[in-house]
Protein backbone atom coordinates (compact mmCIF):
# COMPACT_ATOMS: atom_id res chain seq x y z
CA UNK A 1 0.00 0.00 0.00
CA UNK A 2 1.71 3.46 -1.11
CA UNK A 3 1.20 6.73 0.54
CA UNK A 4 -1.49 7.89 -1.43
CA UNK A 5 -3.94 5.01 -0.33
CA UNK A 6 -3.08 5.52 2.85
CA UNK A 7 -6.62 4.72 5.01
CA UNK A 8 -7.93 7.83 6.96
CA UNK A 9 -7.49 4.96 10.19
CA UNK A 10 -3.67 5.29 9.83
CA UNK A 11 -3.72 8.83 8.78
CA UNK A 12 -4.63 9.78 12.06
CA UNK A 13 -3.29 7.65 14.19
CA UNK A 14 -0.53 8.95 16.50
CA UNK A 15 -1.55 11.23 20.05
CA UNK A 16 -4.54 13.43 19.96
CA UNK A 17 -3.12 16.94 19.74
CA UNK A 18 -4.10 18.87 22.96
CA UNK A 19 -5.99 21.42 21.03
CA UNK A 20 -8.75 18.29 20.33
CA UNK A 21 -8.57 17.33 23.57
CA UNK A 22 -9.16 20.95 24.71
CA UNK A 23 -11.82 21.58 22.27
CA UNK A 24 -13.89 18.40 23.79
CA UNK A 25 -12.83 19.39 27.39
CA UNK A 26 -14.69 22.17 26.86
CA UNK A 27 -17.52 20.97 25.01
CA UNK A 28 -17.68 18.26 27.86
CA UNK A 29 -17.88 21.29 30.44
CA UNK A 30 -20.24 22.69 28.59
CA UNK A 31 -22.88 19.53 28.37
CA UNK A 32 -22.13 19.29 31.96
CA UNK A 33 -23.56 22.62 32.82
CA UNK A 34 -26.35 21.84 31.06
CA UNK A 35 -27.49 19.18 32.80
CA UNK A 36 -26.68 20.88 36.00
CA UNK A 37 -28.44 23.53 35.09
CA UNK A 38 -31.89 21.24 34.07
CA UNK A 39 -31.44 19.23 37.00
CA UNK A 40 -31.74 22.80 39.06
CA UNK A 41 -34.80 23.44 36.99
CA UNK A 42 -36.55 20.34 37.20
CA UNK A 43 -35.56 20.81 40.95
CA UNK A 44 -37.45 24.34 41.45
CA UNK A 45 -40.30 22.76 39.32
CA UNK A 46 -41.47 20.42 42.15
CA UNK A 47 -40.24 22.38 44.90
CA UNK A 48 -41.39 26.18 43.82
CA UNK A 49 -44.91 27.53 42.68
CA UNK A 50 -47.82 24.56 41.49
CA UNK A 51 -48.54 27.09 38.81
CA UNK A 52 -45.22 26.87 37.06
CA UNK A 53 -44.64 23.51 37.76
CA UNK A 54 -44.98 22.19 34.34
CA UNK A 55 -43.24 25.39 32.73
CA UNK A 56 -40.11 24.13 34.73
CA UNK A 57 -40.17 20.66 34.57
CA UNK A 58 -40.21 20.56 30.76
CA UNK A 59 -37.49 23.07 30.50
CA UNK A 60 -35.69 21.11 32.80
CA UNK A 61 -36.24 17.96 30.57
CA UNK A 62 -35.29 20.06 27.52
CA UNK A 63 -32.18 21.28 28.38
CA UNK A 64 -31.03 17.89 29.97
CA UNK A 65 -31.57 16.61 26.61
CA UNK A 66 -30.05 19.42 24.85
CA UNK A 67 -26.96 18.73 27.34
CA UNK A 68 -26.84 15.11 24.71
CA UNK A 69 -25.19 17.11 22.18
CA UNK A 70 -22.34 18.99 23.85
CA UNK A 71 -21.62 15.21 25.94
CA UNK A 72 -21.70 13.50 22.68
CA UNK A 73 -19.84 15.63 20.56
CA UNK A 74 -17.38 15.64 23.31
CA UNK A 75 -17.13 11.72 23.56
CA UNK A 76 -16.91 11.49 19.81
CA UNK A 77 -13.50 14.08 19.73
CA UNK A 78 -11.98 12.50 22.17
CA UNK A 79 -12.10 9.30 20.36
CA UNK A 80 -11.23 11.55 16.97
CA UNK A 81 -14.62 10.88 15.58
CA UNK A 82 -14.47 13.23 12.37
CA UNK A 83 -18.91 13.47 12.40
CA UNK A 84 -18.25 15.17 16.22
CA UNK A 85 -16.85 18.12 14.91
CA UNK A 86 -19.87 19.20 13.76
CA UNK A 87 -22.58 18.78 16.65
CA UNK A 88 -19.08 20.81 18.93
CA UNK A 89 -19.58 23.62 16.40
CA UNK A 90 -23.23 23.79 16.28
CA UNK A 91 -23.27 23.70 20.39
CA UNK A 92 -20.62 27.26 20.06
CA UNK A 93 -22.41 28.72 17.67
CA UNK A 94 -25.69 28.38 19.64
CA UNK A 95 -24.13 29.67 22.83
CA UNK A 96 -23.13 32.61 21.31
CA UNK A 97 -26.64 34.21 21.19
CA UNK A 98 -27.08 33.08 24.43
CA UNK A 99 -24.06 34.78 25.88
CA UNK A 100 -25.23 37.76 24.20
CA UNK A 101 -28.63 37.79 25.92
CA UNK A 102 -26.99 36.88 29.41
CA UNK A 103 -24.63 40.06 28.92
CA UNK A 104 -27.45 42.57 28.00
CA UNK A 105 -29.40 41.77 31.93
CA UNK A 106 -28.39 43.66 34.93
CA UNK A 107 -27.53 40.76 37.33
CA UNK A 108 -24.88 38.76 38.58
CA UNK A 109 -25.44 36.81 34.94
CA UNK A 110 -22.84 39.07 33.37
CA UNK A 111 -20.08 37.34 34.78
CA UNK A 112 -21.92 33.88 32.95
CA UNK A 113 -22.25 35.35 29.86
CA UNK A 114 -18.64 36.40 29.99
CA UNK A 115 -17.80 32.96 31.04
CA UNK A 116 -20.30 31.44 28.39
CA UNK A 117 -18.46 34.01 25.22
CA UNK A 118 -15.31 33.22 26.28
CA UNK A 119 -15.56 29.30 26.35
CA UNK A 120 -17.52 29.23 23.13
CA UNK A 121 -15.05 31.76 21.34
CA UNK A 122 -12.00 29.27 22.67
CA UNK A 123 -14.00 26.16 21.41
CA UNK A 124 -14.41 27.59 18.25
CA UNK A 125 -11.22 28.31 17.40
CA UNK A 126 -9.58 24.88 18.52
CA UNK A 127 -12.59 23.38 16.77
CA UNK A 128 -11.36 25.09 13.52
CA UNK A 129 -7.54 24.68 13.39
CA UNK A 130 -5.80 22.99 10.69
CA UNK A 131 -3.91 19.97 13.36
CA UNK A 132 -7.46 19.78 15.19
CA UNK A 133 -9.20 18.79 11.62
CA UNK A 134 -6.30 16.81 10.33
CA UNK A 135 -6.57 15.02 13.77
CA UNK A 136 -9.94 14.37 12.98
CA UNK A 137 -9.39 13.50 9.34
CA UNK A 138 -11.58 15.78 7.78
CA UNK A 139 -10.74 17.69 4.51
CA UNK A 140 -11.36 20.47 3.13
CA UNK A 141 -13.11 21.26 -0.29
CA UNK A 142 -11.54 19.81 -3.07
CA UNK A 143 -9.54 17.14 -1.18
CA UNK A 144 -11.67 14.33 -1.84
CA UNK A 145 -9.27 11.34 -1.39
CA UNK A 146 -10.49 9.51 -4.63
CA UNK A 147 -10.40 13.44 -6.59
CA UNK A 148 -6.58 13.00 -6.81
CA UNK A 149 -4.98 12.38 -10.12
């Protein structure tokens, strides 16, 4: 077997570069705090108000589900799944909004949302690198293995 058929199995094989492991450290924390934060809701659904009991307990079930993605994308970089790149993304890209929202109130969730930018931003950018995505053995357009002449 040359070079050029080398399978994408042995193409990246070798350590996982920290900025992968980083990237699903982070996406990890993220899923985490997720479910933390639905467990808390479902929490103050049966012990707060009767009349927002449901309200809260189906958020609560909604974002511990959501908290799947972040915990699976997560799993799947650390075991340099190329498909978990793009649930990792997704889960930055939707915290960004929320970030935004957290840092327009006037409460102690400024410091979150500055927390929440800042985490995203970082996981973005080791999400996007060139060693994190050969790691992962994803190319880019027009570097289609069987493309090659």
């Amino acid at each position: 077997m040359t070079s050029e058929q080398t399978p994408a199995s042995e193409e990246t094989a070798g350590p996982r570069p920290r900025r992968l492991t980083y990237a699903a450290v982070l996406a990890g924390l993220e899923g985490l705090a997720l479910v933390v934060g639905g467990v808390w809701m479902l929490v103050e659904g049966f012990t707060g108000d009767a009349d927002h009991r449901q309200t809260a307990v189906t958020g609560g079930i909604t974002v511990i589900v959501l908290a799947l993605l972040p915990l699976l994308a997560a799993r799947g970089l650390l075991a340099r799944r190329s498909w978990s790149r793009g649930p990792a993304v997704i889960t930055q890209i939707l915290a960004l909004p929320v970030a935004y929202n957290l840092l327009q109130a006037d409460s102690v969730a400024i410091p979150v949302g500055i927390v929440l930018a800042v985490v995203a931003v970082t996981a973005l950018v080791l999400l996007v690198n060139g060693e994190t995505t050969r790691a992962l053995g994803i190319r880019g357009p027009g570097n289609a293995g069987g493309a090659e002449k």
